[in-house]
Protein backbone atom coordinates (compact mmCIF):
# COMPACT_ATOMS: atom_id res chain seq x y z
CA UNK A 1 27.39 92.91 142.20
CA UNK A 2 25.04 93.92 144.77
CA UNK A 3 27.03 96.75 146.33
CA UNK A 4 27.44 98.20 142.43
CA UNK A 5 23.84 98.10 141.92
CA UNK A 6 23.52 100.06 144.85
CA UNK A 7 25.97 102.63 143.81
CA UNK A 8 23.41 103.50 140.99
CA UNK A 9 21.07 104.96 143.08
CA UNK A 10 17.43 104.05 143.95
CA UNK A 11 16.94 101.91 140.73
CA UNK A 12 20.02 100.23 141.84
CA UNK A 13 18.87 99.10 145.07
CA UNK A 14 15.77 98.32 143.70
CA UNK A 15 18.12 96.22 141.21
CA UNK A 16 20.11 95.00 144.43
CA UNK A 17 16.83 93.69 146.11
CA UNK A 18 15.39 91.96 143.29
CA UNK A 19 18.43 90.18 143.08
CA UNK A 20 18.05 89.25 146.44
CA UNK A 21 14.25 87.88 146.88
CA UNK A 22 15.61 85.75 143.56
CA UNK A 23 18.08 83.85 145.68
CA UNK A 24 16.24 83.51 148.68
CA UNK A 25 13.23 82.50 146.88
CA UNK A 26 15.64 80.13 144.96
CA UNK A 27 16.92 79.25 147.85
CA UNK A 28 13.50 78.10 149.38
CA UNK A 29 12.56 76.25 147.13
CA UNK A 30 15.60 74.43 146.86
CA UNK A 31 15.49 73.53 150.75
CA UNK A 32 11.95 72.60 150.68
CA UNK A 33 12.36 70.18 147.35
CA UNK A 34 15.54 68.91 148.88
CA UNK A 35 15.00 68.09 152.00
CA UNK A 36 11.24 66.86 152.72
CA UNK A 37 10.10 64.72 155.79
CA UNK A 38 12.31 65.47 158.56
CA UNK A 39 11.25 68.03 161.74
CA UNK A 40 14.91 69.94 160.95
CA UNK A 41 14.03 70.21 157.76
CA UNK A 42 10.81 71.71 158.27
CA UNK A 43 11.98 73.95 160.75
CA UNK A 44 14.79 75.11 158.01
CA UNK A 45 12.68 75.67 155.63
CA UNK A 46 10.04 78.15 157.53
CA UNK A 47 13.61 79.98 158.27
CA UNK A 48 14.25 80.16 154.56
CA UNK A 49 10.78 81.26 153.37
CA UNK A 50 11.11 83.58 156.54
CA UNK A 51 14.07 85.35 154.61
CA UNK A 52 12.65 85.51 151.41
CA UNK A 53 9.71 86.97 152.95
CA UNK A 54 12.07 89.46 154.86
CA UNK A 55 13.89 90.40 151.00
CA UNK A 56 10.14 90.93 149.60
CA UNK A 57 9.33 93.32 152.39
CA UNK A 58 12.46 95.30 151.80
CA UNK A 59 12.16 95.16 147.85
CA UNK A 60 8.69 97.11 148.80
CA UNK A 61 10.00 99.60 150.59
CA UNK A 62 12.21 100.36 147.43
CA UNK A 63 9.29 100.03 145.28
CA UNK A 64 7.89 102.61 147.03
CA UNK A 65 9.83 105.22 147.39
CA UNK A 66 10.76 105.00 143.43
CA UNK A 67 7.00 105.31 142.43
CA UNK A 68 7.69 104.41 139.24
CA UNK A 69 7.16 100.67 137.98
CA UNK A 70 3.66 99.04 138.33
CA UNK A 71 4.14 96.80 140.97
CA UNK A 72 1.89 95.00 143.73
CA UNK A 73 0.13 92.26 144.84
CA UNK A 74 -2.42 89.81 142.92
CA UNK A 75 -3.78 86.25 143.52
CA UNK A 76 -2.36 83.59 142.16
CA UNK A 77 -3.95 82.89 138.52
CA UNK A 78 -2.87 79.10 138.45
CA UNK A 79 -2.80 78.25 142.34
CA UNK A 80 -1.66 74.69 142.87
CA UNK A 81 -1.47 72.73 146.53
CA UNK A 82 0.51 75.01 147.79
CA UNK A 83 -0.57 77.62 150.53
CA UNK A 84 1.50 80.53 148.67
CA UNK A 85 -1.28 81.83 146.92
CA UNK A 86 -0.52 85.64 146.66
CA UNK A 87 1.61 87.35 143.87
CA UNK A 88 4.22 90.16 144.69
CA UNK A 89 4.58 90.92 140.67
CA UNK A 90 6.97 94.23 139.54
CA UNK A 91 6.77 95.20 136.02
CA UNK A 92 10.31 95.94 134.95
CA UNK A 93 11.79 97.52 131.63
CA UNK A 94 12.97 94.09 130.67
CA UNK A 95 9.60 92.48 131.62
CA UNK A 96 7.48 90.94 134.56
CA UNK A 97 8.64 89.32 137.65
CA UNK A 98 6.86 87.63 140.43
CA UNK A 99 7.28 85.72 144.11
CA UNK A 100 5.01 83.89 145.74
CA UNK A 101 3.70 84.22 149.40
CA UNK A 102 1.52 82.57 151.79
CA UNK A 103 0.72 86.44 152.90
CA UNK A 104 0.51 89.73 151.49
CA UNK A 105 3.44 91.87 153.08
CA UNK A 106 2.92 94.85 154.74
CA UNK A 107 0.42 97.50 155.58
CA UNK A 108 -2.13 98.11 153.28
CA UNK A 109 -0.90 96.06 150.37
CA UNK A 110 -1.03 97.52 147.10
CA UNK A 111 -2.97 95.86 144.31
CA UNK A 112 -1.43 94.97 140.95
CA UNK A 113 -2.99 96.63 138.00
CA UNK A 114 -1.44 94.74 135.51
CA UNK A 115 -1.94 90.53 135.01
CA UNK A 116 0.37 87.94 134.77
CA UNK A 117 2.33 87.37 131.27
CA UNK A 118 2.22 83.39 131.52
CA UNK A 119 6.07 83.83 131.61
CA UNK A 120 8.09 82.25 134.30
CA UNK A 121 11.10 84.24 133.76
CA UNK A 122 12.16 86.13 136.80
CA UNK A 123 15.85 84.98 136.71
CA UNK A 124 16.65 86.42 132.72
CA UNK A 125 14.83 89.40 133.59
CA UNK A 126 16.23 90.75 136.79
CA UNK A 127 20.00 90.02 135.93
CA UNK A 128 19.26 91.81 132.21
CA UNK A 129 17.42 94.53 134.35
CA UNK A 130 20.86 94.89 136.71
CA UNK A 131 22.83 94.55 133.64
CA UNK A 132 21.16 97.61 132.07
CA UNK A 133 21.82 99.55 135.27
CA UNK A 134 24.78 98.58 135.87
CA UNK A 135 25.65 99.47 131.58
CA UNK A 136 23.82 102.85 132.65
CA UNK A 137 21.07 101.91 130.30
CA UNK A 138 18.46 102.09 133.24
CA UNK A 139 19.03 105.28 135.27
CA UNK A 140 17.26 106.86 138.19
CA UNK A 141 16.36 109.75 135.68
CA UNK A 142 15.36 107.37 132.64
CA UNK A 143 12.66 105.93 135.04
CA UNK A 144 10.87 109.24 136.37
């Protein structure tokens, strides 16, 4: 799926990366709830946040060079005991999305404009938003 998506263009890679912060963020957080206690396991999980954080970076550097959805980075409105306390949220034609961080990423971070919906639905919304590229519903020229 994610070599279609990026086929499609710059919304597709956009489509490819969201799909990828998903898993690894996923992934993280199935590592960390898994596995807590052990030295390995804390060492494996920093290398699992480490590549979600590395997907999040890259998803920026899509977001912006499209310069199109409202996207960027906000505090967390309901922070719990947990030290990821930023927002990375991206507005999407089939709704909002958001990861967690302990950091903002990059230079200069941009600030979301928009607030949080009270939805956790990042899953339903980035695999409708790839299906609607992928369906040609969501094009490079339907977004500018």
């Amino acid at each position: 799926m994610l070599n279609q998506l990026r086929l499609h263009g710059r919304v597709g890679m956009i489509g490819a990366a969201l799909l990828n912060c998903q898993k690894e963020s996923s992934n993280a957080k199935k590592h960390l709830k898994g596995h807590a206690g052990a030295i390995q396991s804390r060492r494996l999980s920093r290398e699992r946040y480490q590549q979600k954080h590395q997907a999040m970076a890259a998803l920026q550097v899509h977001l912006k060079e499209y310069q199109t959805f409202n996207w960027g980075w906000a505090p967390d409105p309901n922070p719990s005991k947990s030290s990821a306390v930023h927002v990375l949220y991206v507005d999407l034609p089939t709704g909002q999305v958001g990861f967690h961080s302990t950091q903002m990423l990059g230079r200069n971070a941009k600030v979301y404009t928009g607030q949080w919906d009270g939805q956790n639905k990042n899953m339903e919304r980035i695999f409708k938003f790839c299906e609607d590229i992928l369906n040609r519903k969501i094009t490079n020229e339907s977004q500018t």
